[in-house]
N, C-alpha and C. Protein backbone atom coordinates (compact mmCIF):
# COMPACT_ATOMS: atom_id res chain seq x y z
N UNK A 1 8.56 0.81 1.88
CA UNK A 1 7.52 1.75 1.54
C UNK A 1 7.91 3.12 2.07
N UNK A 2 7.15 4.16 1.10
CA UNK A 2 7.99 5.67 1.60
C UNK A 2 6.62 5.98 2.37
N UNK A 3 6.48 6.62 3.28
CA UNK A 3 5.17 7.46 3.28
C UNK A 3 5.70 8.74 3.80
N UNK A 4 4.23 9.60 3.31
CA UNK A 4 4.51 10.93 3.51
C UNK A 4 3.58 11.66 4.20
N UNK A 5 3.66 12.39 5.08
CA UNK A 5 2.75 13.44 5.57
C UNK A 5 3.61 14.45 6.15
N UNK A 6 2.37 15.70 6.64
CA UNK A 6 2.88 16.95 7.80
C UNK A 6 3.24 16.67 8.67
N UNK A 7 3.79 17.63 9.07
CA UNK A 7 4.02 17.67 10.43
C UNK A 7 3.06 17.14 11.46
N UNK A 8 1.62 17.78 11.35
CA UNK A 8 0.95 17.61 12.61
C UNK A 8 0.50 15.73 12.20
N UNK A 9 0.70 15.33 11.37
CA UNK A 9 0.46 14.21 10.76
C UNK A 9 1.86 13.09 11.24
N UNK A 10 2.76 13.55 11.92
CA UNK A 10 3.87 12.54 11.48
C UNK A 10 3.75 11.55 12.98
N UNK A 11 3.60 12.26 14.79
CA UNK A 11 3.24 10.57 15.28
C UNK A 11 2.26 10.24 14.75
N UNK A 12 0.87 10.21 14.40
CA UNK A 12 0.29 9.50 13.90
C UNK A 12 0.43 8.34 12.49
N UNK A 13 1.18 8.61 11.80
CA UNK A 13 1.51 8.14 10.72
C UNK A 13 2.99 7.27 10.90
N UNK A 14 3.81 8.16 12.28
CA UNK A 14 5.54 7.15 12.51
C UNK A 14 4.36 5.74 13.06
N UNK A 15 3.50 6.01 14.23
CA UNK A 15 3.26 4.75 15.07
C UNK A 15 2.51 3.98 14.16
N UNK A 16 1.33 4.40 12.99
CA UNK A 16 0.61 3.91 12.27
C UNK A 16 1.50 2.94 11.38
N UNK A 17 2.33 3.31 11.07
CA UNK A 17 3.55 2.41 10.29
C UNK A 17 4.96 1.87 10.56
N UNK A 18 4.97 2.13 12.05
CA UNK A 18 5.92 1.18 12.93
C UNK A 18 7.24 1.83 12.43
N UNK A 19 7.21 3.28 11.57
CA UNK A 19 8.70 3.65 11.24
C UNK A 19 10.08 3.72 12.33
N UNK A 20 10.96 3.31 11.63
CA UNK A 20 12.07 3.45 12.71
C UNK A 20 13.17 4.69 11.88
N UNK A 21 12.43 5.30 10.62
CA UNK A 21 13.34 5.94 9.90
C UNK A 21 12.32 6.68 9.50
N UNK A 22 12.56 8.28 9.49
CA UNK A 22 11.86 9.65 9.32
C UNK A 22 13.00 10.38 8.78
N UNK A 23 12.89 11.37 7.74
CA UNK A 23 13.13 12.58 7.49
C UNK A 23 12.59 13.73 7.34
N UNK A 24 12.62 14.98 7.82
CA UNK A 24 12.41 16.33 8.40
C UNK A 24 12.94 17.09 7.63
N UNK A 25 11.96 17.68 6.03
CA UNK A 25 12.31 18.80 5.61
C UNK A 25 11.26 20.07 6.06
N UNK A 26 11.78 20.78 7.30
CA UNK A 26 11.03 22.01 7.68
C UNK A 26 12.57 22.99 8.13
N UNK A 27 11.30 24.22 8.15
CA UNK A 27 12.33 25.08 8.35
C UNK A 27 12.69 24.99 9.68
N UNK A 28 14.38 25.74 9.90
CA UNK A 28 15.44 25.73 10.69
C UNK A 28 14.56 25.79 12.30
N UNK A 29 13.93 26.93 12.26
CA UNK A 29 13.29 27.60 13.38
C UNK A 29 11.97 26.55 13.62
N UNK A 30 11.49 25.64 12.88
CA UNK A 30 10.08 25.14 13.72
C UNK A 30 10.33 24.32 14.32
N UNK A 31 8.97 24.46 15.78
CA UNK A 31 9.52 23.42 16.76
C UNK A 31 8.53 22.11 16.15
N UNK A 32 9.48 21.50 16.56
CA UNK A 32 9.03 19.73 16.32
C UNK A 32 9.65 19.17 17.37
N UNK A 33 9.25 17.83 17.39
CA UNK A 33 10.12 16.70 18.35
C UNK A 33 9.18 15.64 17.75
N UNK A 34 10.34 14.50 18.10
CA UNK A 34 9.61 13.42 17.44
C UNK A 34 8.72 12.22 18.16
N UNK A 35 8.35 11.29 17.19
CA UNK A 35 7.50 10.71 18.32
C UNK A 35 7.91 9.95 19.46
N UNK A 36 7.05 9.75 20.23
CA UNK A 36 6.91 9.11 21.55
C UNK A 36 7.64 7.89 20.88
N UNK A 37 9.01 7.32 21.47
CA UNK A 37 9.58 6.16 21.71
C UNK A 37 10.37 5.96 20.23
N UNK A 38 10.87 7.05 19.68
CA UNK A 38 10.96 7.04 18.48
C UNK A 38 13.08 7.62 18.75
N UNK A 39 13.52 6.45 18.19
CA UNK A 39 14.89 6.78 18.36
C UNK A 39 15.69 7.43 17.37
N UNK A 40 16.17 8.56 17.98
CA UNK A 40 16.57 9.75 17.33
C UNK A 40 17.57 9.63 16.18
N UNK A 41 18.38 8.07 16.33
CA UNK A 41 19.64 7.90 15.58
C UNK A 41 18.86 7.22 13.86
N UNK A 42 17.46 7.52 14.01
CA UNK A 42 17.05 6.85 12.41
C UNK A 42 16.58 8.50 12.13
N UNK A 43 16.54 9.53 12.60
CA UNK A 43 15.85 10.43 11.87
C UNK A 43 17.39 11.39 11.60
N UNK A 44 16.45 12.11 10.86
CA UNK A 44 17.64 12.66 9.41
C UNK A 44 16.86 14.40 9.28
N UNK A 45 17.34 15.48 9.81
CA UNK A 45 16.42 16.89 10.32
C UNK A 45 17.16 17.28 9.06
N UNK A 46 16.61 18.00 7.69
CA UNK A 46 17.27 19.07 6.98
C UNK A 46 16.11 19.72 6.90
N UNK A 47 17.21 21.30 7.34
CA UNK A 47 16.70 22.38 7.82
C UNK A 47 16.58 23.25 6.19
N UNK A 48 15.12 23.55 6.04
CA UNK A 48 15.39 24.59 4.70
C UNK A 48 14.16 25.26 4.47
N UNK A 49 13.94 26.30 3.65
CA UNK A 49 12.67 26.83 3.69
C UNK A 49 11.90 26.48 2.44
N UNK A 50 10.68 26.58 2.09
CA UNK A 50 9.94 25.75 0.84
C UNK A 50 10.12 26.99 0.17
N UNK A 51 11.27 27.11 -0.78
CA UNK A 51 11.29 28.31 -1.51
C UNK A 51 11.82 27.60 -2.96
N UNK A 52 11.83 28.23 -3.95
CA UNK A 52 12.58 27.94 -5.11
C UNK A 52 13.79 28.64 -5.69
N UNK A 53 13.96 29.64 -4.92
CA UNK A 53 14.81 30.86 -5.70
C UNK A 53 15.23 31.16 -4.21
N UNK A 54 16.62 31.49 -4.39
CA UNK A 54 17.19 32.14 -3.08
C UNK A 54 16.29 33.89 -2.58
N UNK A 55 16.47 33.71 -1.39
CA UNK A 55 15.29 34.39 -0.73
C UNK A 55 16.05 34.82 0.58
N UNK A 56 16.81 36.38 0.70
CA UNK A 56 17.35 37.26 1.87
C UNK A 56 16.47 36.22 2.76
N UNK A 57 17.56 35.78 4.24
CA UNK A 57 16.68 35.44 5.28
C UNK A 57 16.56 34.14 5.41
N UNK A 58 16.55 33.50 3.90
CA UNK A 58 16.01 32.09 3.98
C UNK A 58 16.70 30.73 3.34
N UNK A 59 16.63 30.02 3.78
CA UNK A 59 17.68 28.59 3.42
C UNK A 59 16.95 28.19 2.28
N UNK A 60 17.32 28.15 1.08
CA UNK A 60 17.29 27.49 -0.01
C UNK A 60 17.67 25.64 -0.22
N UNK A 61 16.60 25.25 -1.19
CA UNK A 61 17.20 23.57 -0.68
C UNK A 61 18.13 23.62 -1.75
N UNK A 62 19.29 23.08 -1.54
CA UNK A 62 20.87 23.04 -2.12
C UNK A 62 21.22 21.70 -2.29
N UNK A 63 22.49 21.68 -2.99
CA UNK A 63 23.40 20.58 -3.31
C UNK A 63 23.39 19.50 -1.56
N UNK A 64 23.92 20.52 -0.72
CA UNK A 64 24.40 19.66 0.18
C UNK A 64 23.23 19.03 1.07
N UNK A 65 22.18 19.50 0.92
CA UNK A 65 20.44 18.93 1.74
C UNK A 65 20.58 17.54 0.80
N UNK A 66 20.61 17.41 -0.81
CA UNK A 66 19.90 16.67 -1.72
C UNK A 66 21.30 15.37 -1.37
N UNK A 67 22.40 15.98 -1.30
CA UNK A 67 23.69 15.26 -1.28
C UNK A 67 23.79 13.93 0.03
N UNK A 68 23.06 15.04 1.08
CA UNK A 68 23.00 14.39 2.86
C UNK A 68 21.61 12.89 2.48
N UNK A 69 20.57 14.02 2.05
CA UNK A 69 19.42 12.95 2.09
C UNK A 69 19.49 11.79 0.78
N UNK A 70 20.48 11.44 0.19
CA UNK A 70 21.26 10.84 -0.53
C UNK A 70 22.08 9.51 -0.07
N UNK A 71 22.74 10.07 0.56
CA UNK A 71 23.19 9.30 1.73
C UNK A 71 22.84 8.56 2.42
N UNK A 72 21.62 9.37 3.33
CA UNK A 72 20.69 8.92 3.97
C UNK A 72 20.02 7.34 3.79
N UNK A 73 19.35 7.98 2.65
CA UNK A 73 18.88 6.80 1.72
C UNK A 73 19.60 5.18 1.13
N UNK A 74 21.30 5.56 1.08
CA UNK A 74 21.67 4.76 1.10
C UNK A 74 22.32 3.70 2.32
N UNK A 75 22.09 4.84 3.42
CA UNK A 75 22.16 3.61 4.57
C UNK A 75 21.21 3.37 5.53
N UNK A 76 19.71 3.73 4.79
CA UNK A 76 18.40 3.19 4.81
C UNK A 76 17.94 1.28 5.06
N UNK A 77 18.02 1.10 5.73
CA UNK A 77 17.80 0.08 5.69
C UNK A 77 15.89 -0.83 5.18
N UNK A 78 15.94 -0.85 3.61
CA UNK A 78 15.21 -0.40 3.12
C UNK A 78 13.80 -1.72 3.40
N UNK A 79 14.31 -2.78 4.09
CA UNK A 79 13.05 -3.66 4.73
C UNK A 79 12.31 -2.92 5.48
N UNK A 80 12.26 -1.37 5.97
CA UNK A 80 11.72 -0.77 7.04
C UNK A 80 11.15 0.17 6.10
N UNK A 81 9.72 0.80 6.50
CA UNK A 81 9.26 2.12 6.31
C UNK A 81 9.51 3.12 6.39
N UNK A 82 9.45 3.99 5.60
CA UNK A 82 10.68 5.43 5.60
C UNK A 82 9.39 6.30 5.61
N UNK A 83 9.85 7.58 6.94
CA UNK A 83 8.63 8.61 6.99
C UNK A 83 9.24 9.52 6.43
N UNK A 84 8.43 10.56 5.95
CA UNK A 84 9.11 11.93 5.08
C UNK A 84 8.32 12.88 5.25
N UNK A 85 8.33 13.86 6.03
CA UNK A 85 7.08 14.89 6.32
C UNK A 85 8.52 16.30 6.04
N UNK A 86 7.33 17.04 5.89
CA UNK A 86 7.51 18.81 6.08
C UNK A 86 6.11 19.25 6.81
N UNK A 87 6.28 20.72 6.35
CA UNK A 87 4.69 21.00 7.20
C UNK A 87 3.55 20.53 6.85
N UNK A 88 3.59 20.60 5.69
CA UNK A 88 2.19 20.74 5.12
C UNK A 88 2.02 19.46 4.37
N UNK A 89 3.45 18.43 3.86
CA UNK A 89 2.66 17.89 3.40
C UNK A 89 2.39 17.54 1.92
N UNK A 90 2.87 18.79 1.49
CA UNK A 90 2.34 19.01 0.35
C UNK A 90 3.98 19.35 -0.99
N UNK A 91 5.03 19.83 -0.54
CA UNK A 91 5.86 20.14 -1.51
C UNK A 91 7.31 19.84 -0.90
N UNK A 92 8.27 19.73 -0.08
CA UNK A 92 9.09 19.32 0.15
C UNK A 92 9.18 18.20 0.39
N UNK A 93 8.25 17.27 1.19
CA UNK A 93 7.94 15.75 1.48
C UNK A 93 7.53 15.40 -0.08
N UNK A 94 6.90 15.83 -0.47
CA UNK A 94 6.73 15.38 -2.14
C UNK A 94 7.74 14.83 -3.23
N UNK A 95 8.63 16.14 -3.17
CA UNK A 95 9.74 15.68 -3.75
C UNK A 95 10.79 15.08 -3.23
N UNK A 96 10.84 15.03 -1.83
CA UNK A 96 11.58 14.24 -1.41
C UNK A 96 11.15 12.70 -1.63
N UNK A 97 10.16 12.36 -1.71
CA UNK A 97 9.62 11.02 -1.74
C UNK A 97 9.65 10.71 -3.50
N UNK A 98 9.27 11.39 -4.13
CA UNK A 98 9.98 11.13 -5.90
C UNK A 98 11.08 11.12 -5.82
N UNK A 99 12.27 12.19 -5.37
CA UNK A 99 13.41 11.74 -5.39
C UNK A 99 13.98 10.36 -5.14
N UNK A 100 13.25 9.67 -3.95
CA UNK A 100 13.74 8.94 -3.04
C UNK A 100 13.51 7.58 -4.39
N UNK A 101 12.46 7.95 -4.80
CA UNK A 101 12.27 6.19 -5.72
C UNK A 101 13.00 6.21 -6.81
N UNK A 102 13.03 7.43 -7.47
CA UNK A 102 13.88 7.73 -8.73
C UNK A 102 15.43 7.29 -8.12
N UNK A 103 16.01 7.45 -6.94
CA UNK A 103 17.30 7.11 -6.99
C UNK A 103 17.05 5.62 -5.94
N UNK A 104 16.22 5.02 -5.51
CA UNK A 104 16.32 3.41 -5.53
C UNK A 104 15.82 2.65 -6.79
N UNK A 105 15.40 3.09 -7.71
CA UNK A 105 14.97 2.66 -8.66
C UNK A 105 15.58 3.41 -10.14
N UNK A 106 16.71 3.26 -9.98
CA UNK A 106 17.12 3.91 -11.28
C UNK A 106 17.05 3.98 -12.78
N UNK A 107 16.06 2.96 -13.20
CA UNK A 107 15.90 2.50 -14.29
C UNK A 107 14.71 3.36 -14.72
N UNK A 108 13.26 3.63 -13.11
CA UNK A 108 12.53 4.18 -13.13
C UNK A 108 11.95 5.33 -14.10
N UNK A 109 10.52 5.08 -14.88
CA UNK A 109 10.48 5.98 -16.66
C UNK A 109 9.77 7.33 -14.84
N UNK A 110 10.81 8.30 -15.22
CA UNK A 110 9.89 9.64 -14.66
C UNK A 110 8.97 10.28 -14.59
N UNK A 111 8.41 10.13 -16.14
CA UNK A 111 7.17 10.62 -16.30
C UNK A 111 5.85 9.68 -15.32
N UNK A 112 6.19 8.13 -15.78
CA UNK A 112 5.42 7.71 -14.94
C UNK A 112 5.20 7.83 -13.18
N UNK A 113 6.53 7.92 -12.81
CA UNK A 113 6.42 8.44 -11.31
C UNK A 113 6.23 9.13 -10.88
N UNK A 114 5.95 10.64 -11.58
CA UNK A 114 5.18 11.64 -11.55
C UNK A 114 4.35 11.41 -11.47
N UNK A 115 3.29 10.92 -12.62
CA UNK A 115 2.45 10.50 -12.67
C UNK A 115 1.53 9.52 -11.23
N UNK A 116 2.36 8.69 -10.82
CA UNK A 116 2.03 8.01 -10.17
C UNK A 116 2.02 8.88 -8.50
N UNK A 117 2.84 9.50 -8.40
CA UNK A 117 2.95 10.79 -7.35
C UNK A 117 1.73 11.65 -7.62
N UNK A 118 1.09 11.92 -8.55
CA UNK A 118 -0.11 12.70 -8.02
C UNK A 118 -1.05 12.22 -8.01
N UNK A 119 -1.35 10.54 -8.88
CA UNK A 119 -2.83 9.90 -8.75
C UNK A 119 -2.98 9.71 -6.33
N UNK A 120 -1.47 9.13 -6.54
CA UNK A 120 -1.40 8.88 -5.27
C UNK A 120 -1.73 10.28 -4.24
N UNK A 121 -1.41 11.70 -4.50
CA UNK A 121 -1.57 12.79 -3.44
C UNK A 121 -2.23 13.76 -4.75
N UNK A 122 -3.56 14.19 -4.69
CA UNK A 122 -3.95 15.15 -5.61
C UNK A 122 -3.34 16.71 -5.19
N UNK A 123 -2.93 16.91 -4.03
CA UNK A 123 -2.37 17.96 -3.80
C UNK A 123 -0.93 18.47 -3.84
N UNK A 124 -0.06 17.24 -4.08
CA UNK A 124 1.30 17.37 -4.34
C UNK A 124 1.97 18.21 -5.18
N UNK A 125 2.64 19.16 -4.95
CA UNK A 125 2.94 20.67 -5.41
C UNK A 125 4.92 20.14 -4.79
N UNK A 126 5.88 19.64 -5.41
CA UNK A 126 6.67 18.84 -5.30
C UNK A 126 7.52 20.32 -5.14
N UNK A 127 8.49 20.48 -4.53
CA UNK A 127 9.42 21.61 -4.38
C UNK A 127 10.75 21.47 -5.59
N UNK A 128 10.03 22.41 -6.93
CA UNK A 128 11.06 22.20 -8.21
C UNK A 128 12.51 22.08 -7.89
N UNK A 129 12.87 23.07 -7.33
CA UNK A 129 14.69 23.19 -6.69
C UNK A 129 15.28 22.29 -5.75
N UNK A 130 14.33 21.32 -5.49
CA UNK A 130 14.67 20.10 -4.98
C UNK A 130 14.87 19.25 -5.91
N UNK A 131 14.22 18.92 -6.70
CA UNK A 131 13.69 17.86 -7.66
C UNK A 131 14.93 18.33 -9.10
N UNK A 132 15.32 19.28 -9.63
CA UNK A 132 16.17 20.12 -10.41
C UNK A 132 17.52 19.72 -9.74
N UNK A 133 17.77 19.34 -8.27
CA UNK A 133 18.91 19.19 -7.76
C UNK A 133 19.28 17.99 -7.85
N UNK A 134 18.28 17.23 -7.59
CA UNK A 134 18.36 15.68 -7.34
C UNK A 134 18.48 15.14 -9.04
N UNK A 135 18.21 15.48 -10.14
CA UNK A 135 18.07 15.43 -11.38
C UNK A 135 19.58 15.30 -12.03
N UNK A 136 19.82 16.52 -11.33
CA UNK A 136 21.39 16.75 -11.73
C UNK A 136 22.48 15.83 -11.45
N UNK A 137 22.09 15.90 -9.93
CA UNK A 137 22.92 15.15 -8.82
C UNK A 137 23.04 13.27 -9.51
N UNK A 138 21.59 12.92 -9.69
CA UNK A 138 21.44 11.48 -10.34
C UNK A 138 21.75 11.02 -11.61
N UNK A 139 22.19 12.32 -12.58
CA UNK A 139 22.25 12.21 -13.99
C UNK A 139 20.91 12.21 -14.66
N UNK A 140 20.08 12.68 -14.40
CA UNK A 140 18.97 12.07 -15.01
C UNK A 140 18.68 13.11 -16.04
N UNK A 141 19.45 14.11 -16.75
CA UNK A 141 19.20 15.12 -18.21
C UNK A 141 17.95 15.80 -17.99
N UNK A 142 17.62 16.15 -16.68
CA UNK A 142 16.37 17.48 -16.83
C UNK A 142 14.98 16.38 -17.29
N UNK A 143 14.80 14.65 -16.95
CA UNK A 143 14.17 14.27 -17.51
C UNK A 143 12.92 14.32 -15.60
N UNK A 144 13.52 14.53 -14.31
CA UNK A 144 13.07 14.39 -13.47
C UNK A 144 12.21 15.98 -13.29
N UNK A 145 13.26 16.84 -13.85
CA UNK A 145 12.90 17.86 -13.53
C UNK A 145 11.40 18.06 -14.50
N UNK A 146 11.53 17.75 -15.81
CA UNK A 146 10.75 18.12 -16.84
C UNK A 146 9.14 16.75 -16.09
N UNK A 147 9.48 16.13 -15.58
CA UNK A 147 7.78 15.55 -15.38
C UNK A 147 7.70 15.58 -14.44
N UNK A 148 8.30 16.81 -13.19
CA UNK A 148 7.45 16.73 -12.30
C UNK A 148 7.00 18.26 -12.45
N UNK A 149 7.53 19.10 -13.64
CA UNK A 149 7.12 20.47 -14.18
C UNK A 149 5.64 20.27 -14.65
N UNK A 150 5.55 18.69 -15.53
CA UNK A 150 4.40 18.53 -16.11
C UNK A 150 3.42 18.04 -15.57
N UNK A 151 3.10 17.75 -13.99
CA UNK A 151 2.18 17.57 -13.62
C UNK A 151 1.74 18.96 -12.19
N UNK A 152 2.37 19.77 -12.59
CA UNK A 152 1.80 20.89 -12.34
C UNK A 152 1.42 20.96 -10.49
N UNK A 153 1.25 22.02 -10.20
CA UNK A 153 0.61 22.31 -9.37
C UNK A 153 -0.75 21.60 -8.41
N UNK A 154 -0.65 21.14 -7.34
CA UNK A 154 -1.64 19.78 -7.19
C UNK A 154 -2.73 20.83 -7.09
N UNK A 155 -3.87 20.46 -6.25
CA UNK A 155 -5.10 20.55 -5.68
C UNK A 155 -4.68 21.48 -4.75
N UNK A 156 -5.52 22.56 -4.59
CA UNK A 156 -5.27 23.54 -3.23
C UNK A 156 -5.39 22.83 -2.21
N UNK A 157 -5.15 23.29 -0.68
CA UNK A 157 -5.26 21.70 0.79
C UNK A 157 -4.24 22.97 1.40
N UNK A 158 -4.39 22.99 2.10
CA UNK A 158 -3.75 23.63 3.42
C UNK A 158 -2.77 22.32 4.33
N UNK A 159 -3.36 21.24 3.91
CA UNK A 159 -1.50 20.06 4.50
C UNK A 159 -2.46 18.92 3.67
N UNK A 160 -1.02 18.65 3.50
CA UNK A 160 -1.52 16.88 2.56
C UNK A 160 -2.14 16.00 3.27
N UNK A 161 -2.83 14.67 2.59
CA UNK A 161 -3.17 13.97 3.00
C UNK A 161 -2.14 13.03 3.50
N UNK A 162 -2.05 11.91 4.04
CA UNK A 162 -0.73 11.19 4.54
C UNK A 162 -1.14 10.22 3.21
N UNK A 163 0.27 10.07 2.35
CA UNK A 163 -0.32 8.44 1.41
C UNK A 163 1.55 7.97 1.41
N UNK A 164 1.18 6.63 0.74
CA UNK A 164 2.43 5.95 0.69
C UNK A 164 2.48 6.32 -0.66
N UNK A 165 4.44 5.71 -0.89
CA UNK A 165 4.62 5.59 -2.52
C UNK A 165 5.82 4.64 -2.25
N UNK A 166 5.16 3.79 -3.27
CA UNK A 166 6.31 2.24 -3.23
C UNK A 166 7.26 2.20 -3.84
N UNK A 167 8.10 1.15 -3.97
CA UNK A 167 9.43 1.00 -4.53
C UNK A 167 9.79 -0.18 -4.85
N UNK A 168 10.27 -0.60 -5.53
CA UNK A 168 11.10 -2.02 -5.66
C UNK A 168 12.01 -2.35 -5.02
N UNK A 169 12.17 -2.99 -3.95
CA UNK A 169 13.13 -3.46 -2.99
C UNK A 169 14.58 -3.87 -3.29
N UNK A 170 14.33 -4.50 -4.35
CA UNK A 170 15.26 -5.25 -5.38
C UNK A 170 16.48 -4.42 -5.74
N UNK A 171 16.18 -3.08 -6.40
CA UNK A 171 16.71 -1.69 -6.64
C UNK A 171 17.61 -1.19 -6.12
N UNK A 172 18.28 -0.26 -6.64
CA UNK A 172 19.46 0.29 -5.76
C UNK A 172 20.43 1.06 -6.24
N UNK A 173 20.72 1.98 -5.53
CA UNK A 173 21.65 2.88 -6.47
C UNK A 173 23.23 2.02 -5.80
């Protein structure tokens, strides 16, 4: 199971779900630390800013973030709960967590997991230049990019709610 929340959301949500595996898309400069008793060699820090377009000043999410947390994923040991926060909650943890099922589940119809990504978080606002990277990166013909374009902009929220999004175990890139 993936789950997702903020930052101020993530010990509550690592201990709530016994994670032994977290990933950290926030920017370079925020302080975090992780939770209480929480061993450092399952978490996975990419540093980037929630932008879409390169931006003087600021880390753009790129080939080599989508390439690492790729990786990641594949030496996930996927009987365990996977945490995925940014700040808020709301757009880098988003698409990181669609990414994440679209490439354990490759067969996966996109539109529906879109779909299923916002019944699950009404506020999910998925970070496009993430999701455009991972598209590419997976082969998937602009079909990842094009339904998570079409479910638009979530619900205004100042940080997401924490929700899960499942997967087929079975699966696998």
């Amino acid at each position: 199971m993936i789950h997702v929340c903020s930052l101020a959301r993530l010990e509550e949500t690592a201990r709530r779900t016994q994670a032994r595996h977290i990933v950290s898309l926030v920017n370079a400069g925020t302080p975090m630390r992780l939770p209480a008793g929480f061993d450092s060699a399952g978490h996975l820090f990419l540093a980037m800013n929630d932008i879409v377009a390169p931006t003087h000043g600021m880390t753009p999410p790129g080939h080599a973030h989508v390439a690492t947390y790729l990786e990641y994923l594949d030496d996930w040991a996927r009987s365990g709960p996977l945490v995925v926060h940014c700040f808020a909650g709301i757009s880098r943890s988003t698409a990181a967590a669609y990414i994440a099922v679209a490439a354990l589940e490759p067969g996966r119809d996109e539109e529906e997991l879109a779909q299923e990504l916002r019944r699950r978080a009404p506020s999910a606002t998925p970070n496009q230049r993430l999701v455009d990277i991972a598209d590419e990166v997976l082969g998937r013909g602009g079909r990842m990019s094009r339904a998570i374009a079409a479910i638009g902009r979530g619900a205004d929220a100042y940080e997401g709610t924490p929700f899960e999004l499942p997967f087929a175990i079975a699966t696998g890139r």
